[in-house]
N, C-alpha and C. Protein backbone atom coordinates (compact mmCIF):
# COMPACT_ATOMS: atom_id res chain seq x y z
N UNK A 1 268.46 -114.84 29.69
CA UNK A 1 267.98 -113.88 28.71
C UNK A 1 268.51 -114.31 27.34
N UNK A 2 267.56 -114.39 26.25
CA UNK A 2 268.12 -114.46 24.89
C UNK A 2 269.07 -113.83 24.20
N UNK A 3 270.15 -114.27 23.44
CA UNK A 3 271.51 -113.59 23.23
C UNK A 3 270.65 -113.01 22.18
N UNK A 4 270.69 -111.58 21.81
CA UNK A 4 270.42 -110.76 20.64
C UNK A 4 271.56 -110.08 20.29
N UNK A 5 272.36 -110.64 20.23
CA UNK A 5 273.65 -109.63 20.01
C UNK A 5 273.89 -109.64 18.81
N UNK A 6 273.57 -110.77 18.01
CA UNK A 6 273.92 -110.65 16.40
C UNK A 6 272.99 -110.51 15.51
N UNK A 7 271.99 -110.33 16.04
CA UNK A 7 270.88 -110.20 15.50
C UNK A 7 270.80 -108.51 14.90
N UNK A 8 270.47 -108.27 13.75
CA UNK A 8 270.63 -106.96 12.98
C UNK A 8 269.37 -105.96 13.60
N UNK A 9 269.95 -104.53 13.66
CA UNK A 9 268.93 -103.99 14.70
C UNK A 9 268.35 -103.15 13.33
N UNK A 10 266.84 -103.53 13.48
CA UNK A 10 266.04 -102.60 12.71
C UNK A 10 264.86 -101.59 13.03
N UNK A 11 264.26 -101.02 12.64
CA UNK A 11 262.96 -100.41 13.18
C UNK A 11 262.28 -101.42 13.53
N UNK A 12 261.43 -100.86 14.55
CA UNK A 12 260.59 -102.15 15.17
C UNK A 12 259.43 -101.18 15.54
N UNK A 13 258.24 -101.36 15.38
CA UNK A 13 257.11 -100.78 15.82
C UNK A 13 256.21 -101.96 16.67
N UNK A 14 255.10 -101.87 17.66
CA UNK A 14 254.23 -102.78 18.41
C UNK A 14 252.92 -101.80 18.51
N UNK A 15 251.89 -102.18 18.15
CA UNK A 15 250.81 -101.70 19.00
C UNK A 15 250.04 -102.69 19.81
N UNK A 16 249.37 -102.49 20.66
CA UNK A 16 248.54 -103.00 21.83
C UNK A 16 247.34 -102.14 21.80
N UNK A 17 246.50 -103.41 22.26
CA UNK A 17 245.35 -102.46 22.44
C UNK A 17 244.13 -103.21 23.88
N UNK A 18 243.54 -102.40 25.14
CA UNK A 18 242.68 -103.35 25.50
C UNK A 18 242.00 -102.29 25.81
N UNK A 19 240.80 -102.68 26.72
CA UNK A 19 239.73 -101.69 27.55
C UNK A 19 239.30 -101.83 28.81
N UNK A 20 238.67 -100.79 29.80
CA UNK A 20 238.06 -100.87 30.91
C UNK A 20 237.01 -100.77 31.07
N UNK A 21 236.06 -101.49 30.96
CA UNK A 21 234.48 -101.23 30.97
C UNK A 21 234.11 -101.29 32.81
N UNK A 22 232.95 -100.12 32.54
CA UNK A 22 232.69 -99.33 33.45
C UNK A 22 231.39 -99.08 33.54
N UNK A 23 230.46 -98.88 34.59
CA UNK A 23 229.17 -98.19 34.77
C UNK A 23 229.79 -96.56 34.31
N UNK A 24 228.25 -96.54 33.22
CA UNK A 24 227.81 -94.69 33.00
C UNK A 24 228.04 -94.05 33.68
N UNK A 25 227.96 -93.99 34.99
CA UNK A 25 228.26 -92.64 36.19
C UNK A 25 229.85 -92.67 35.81
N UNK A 26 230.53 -93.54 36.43
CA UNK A 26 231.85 -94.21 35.90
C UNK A 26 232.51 -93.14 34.78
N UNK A 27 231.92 -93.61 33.43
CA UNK A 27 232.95 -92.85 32.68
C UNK A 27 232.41 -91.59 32.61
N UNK A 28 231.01 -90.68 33.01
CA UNK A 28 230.70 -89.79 32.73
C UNK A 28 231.48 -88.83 33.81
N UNK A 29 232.21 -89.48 35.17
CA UNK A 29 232.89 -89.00 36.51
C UNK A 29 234.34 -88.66 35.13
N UNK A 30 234.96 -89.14 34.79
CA UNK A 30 235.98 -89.16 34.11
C UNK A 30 236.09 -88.54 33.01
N UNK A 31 234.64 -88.13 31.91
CA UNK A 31 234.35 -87.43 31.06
C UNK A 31 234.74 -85.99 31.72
N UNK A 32 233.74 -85.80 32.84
CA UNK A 32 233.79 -84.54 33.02
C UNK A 32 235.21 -84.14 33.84
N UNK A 33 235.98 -84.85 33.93
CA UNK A 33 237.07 -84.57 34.62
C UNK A 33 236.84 -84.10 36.55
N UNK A 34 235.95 -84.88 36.82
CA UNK A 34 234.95 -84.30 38.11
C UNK A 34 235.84 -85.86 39.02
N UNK A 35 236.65 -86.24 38.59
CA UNK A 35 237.38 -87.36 40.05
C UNK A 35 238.15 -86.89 40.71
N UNK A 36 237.48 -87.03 41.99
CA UNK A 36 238.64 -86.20 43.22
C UNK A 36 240.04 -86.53 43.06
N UNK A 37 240.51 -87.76 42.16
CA UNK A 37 241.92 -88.00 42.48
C UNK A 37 242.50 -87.30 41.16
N UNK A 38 241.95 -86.66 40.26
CA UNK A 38 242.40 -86.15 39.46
C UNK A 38 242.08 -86.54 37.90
N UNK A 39 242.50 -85.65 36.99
CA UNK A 39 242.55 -85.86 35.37
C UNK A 39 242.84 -88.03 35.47
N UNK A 40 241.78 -88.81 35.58
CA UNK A 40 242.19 -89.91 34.87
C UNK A 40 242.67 -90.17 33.75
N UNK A 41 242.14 -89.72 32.86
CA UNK A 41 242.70 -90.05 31.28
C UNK A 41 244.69 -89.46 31.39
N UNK A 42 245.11 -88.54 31.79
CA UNK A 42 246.48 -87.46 31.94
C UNK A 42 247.08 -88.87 32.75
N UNK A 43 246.61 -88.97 33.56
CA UNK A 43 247.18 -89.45 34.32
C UNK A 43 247.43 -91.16 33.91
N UNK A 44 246.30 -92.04 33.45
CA UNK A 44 246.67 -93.07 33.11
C UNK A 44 247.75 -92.97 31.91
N UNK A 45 247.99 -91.91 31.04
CA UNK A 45 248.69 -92.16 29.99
C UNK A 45 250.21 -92.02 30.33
N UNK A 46 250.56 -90.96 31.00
CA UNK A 46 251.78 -90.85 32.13
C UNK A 46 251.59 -92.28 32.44
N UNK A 47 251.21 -93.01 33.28
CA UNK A 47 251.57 -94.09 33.95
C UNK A 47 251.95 -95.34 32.55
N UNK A 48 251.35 -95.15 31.35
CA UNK A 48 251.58 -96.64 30.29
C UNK A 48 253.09 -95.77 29.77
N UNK A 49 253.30 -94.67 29.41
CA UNK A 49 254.67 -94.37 29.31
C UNK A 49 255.72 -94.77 30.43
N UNK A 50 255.97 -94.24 31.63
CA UNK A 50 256.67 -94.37 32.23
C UNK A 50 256.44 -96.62 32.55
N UNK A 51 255.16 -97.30 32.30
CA UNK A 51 255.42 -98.53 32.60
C UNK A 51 256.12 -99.31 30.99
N UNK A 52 255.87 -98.62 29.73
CA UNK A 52 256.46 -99.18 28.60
C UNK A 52 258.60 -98.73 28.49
N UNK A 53 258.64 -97.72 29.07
CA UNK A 53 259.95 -97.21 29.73
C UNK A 53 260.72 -98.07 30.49
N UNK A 54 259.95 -98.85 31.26
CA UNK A 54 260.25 -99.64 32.52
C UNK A 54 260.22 -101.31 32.41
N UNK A 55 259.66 -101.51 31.33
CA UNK A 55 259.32 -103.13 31.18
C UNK A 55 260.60 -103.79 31.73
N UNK A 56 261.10 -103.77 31.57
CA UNK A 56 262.58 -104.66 31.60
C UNK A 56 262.41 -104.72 32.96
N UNK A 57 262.12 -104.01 33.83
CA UNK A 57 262.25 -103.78 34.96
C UNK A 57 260.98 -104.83 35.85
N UNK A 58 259.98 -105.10 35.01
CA UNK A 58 258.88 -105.08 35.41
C UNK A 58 258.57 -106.73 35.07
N UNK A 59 258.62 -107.46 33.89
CA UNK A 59 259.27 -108.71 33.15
C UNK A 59 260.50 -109.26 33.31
N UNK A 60 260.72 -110.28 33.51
CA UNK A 60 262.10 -111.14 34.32
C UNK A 60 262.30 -111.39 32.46
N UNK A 61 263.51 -111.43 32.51
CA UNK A 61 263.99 -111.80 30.87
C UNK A 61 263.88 -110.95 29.62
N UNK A 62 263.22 -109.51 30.14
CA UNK A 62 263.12 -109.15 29.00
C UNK A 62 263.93 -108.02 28.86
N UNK A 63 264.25 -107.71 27.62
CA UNK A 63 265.21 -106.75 27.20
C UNK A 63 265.37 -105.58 27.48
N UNK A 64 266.17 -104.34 28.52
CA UNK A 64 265.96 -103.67 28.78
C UNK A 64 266.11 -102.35 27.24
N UNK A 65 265.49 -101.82 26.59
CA UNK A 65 265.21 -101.04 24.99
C UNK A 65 265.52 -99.84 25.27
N UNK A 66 266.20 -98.74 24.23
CA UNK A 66 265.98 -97.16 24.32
C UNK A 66 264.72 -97.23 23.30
N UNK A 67 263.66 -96.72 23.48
CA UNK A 67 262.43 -96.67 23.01
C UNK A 67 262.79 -95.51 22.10
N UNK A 68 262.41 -95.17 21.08
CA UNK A 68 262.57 -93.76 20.36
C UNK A 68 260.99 -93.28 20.24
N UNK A 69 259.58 -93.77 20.80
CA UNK A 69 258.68 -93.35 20.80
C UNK A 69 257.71 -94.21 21.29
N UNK A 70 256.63 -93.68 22.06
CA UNK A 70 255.72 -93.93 22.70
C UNK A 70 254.66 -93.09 22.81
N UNK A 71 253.08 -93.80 21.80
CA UNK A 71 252.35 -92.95 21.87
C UNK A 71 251.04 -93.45 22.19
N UNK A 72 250.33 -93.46 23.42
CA UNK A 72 249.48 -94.04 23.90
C UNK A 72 248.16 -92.95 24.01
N UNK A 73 246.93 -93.69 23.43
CA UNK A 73 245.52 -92.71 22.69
C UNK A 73 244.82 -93.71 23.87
N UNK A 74 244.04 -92.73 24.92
CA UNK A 74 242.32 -93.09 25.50
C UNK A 74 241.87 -92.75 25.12
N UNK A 75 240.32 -93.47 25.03
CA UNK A 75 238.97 -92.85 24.07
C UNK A 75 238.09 -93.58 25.02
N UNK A 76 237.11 -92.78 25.30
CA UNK A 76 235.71 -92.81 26.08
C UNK A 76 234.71 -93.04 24.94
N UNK A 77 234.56 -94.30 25.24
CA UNK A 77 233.16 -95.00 24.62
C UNK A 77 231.98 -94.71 24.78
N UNK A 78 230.93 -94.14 25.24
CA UNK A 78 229.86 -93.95 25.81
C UNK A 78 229.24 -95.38 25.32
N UNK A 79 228.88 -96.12 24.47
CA UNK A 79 228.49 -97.23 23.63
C UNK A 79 228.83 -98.14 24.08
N UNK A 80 230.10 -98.63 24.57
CA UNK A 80 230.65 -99.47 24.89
C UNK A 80 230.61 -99.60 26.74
N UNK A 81 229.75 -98.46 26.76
CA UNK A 81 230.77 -98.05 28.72
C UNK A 81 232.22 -98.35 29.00
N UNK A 82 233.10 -98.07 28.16
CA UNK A 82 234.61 -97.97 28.25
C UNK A 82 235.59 -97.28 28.09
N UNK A 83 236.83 -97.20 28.70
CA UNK A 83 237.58 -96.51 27.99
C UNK A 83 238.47 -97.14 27.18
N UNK A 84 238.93 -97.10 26.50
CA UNK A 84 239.80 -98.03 24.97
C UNK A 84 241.11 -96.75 25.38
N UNK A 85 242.19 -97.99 25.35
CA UNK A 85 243.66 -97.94 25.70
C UNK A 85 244.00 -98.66 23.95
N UNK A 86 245.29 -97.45 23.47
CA UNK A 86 245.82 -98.19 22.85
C UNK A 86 247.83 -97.60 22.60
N UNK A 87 248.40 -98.41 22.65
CA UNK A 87 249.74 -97.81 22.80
C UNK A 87 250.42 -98.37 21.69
N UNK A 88 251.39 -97.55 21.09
CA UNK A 88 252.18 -97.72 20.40
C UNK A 88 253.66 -97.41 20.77
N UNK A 89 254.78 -98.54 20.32
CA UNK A 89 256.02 -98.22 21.40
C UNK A 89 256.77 -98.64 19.83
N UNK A 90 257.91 -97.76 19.38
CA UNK A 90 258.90 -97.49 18.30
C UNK A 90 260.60 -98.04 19.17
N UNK A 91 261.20 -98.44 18.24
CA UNK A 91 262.77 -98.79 19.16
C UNK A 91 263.51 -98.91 17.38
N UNK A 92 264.67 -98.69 17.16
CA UNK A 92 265.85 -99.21 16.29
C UNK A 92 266.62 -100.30 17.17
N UNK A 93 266.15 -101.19 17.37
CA UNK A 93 267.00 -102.25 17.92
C UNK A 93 267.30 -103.77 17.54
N UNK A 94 267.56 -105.01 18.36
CA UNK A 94 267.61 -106.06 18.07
C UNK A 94 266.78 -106.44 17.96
N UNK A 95 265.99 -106.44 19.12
CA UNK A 95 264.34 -107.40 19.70
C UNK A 95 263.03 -106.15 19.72
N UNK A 96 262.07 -107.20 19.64
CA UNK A 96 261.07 -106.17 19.66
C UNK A 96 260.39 -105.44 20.71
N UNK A 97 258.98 -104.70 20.33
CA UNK A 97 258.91 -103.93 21.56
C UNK A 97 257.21 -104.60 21.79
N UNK A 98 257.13 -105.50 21.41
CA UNK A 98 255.48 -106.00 22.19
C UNK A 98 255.51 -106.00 23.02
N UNK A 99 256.58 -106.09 23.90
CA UNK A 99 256.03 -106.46 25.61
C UNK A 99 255.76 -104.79 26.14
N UNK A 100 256.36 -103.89 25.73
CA UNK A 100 256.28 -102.35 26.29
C UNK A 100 255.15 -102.06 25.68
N UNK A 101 254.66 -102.13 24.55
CA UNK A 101 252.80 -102.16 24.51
C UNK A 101 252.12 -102.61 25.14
N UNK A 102 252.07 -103.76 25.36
CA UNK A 102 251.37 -104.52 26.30
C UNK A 102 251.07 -104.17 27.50
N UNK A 103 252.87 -104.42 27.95
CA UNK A 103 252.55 -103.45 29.42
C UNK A 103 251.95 -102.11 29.45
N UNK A 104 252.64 -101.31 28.77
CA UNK A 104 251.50 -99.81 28.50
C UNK A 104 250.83 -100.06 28.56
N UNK A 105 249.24 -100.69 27.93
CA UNK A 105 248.36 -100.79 27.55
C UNK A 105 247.62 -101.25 29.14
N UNK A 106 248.32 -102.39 30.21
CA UNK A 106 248.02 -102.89 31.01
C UNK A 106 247.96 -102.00 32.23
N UNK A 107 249.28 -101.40 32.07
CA UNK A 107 249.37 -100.79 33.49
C UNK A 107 248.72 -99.18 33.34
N UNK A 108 248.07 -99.04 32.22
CA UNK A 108 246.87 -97.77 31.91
C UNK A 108 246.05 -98.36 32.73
N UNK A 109 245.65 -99.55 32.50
CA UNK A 109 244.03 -100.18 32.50
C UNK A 109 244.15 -100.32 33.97
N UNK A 110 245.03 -100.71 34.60
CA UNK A 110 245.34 -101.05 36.12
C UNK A 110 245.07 -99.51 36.57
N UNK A 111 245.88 -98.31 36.15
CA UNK A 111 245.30 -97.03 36.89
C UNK A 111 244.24 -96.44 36.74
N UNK A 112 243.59 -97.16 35.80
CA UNK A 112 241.96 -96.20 35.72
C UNK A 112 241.40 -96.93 36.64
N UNK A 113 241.44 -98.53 36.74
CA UNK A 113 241.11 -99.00 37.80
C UNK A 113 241.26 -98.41 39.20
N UNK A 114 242.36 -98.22 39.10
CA UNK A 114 242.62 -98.30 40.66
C UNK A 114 242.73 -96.51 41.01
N UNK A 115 242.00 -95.78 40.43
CA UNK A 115 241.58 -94.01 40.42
C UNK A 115 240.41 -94.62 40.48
N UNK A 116 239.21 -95.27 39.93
CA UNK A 116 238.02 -95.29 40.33
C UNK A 116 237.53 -96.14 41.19
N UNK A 117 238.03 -96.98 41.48
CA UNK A 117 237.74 -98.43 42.48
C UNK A 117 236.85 -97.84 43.06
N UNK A 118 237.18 -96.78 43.79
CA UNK A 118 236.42 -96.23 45.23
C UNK A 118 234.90 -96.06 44.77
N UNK A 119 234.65 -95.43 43.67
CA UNK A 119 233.03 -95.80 42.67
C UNK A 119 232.47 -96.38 41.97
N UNK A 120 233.60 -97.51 41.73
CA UNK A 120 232.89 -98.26 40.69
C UNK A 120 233.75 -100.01 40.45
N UNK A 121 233.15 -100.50 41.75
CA UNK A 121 234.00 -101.60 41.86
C UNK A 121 233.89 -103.12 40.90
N UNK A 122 232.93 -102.70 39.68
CA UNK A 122 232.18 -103.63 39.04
C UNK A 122 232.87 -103.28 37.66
N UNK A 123 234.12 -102.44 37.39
CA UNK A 123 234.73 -102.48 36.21
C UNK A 123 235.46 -103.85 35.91
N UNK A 124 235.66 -104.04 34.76
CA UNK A 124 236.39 -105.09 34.09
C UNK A 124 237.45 -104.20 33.16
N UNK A 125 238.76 -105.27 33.31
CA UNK A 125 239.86 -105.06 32.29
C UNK A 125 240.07 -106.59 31.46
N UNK A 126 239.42 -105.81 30.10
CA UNK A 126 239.31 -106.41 29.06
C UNK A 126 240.50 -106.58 27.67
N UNK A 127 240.54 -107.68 26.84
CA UNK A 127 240.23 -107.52 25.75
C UNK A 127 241.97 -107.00 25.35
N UNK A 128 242.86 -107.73 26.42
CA UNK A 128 244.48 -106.81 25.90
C UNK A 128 245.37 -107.41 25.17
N UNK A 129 245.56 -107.00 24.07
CA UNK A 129 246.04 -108.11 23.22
C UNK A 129 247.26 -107.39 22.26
N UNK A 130 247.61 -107.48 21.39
CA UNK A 130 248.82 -107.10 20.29
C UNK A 130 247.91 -107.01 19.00
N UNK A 131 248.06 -106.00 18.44
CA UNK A 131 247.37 -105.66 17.72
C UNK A 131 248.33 -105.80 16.03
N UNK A 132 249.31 -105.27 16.14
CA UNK A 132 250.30 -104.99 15.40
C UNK A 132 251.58 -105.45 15.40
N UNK A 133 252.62 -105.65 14.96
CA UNK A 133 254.26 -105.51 14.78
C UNK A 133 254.66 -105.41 13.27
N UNK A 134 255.44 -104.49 13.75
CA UNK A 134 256.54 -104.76 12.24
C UNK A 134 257.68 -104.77 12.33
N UNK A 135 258.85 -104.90 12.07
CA UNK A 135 259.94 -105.35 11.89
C UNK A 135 260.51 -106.59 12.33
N UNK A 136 262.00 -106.60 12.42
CA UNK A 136 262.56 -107.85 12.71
C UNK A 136 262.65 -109.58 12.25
N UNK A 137 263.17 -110.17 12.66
CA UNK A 137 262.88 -111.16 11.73
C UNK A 137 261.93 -111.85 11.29
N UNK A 138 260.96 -112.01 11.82
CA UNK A 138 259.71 -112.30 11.80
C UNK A 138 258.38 -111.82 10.85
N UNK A 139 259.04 -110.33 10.59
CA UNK A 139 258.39 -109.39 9.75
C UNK A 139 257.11 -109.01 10.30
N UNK A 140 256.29 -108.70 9.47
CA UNK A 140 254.79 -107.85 9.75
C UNK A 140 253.82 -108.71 10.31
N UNK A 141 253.18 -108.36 11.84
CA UNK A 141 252.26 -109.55 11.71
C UNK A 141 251.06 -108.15 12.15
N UNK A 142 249.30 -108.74 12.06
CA UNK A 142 248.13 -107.77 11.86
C UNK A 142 247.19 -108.81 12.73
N UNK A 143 247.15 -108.77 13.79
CA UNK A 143 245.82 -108.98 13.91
C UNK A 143 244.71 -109.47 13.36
N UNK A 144 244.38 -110.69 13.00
CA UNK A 144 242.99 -110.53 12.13
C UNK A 144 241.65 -110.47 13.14
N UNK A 145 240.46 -110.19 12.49
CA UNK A 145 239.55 -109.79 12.84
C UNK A 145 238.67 -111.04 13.50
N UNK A 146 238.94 -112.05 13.18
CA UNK A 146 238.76 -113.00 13.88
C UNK A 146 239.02 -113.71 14.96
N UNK A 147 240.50 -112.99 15.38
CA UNK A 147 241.22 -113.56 16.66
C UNK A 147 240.60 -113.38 17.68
């Protein structure tokens, strides 16, 4: 594991962002909150908290963080047939927090999957990438629109 010990601990913000594209019945089962296994959207967002909580656990080498915030937004596309995952994970520390976005962002996309499998085995998990960072030594990096 990388020594961060002298490294000056600052605010650190990460966002992530990917999607699950889905057949219409698909997200309209999930719109209406009509899936026998329950609230998908409630439920995938519980699961990217408790997996951005857990990274360390989950990644060999990576830093186990006290997170000071985690705020992960689904949105139902009708346009897209998707649902759009995006997480944001806050820390005052050494190292940063991209990998607890990421994972958030992943292990959402893994439970919407795996709540609908049983109807809709032709979804794709798309498109998961880092959207954002700021702090640390490295400073601000953005996404461009071209990546």
């Amino acid at each position: 594991m990388v020594d961060v010990g002298e490294k000056q601990s600052t605010h650190r913000v990460a966002t992530a962002s990917g999607r699950v594209r889905m057949d219409s019945q698909t997200l309209e089962l999930i719109s209406v909150g009509g899936h026998k296994k329950g609230d998908v959207i409630a439920i995938a967002r519980i699961a990217a908290i408790q997996a951005a909580k857990n990274c360390s656990q989950l990644i060999p080498l990576c830093h186990p963080l006290m997170l000071t915030s985690i705020d992960v937004a689904l949105e139902l596309d009708a346009q897209q047939g998707s649902v759009l995952i995006k997480a944001t994970c806050k820390v005052n520390g050494q190292t940063g927090v991209e990998m607890e976005a990421l994972t958030a962002v992943s292990v959402a996309a893994l439970t919407i999957y795996d709540m609908c499998k049983a109807v809709d085995k032709n979804m794709v998990i798309e498109a998961i990438c880092l959207d954002e960072k700021l702090g640390g030594k490295s400073g601000h990096y953005q996404r461009s629109e071209s990546a």
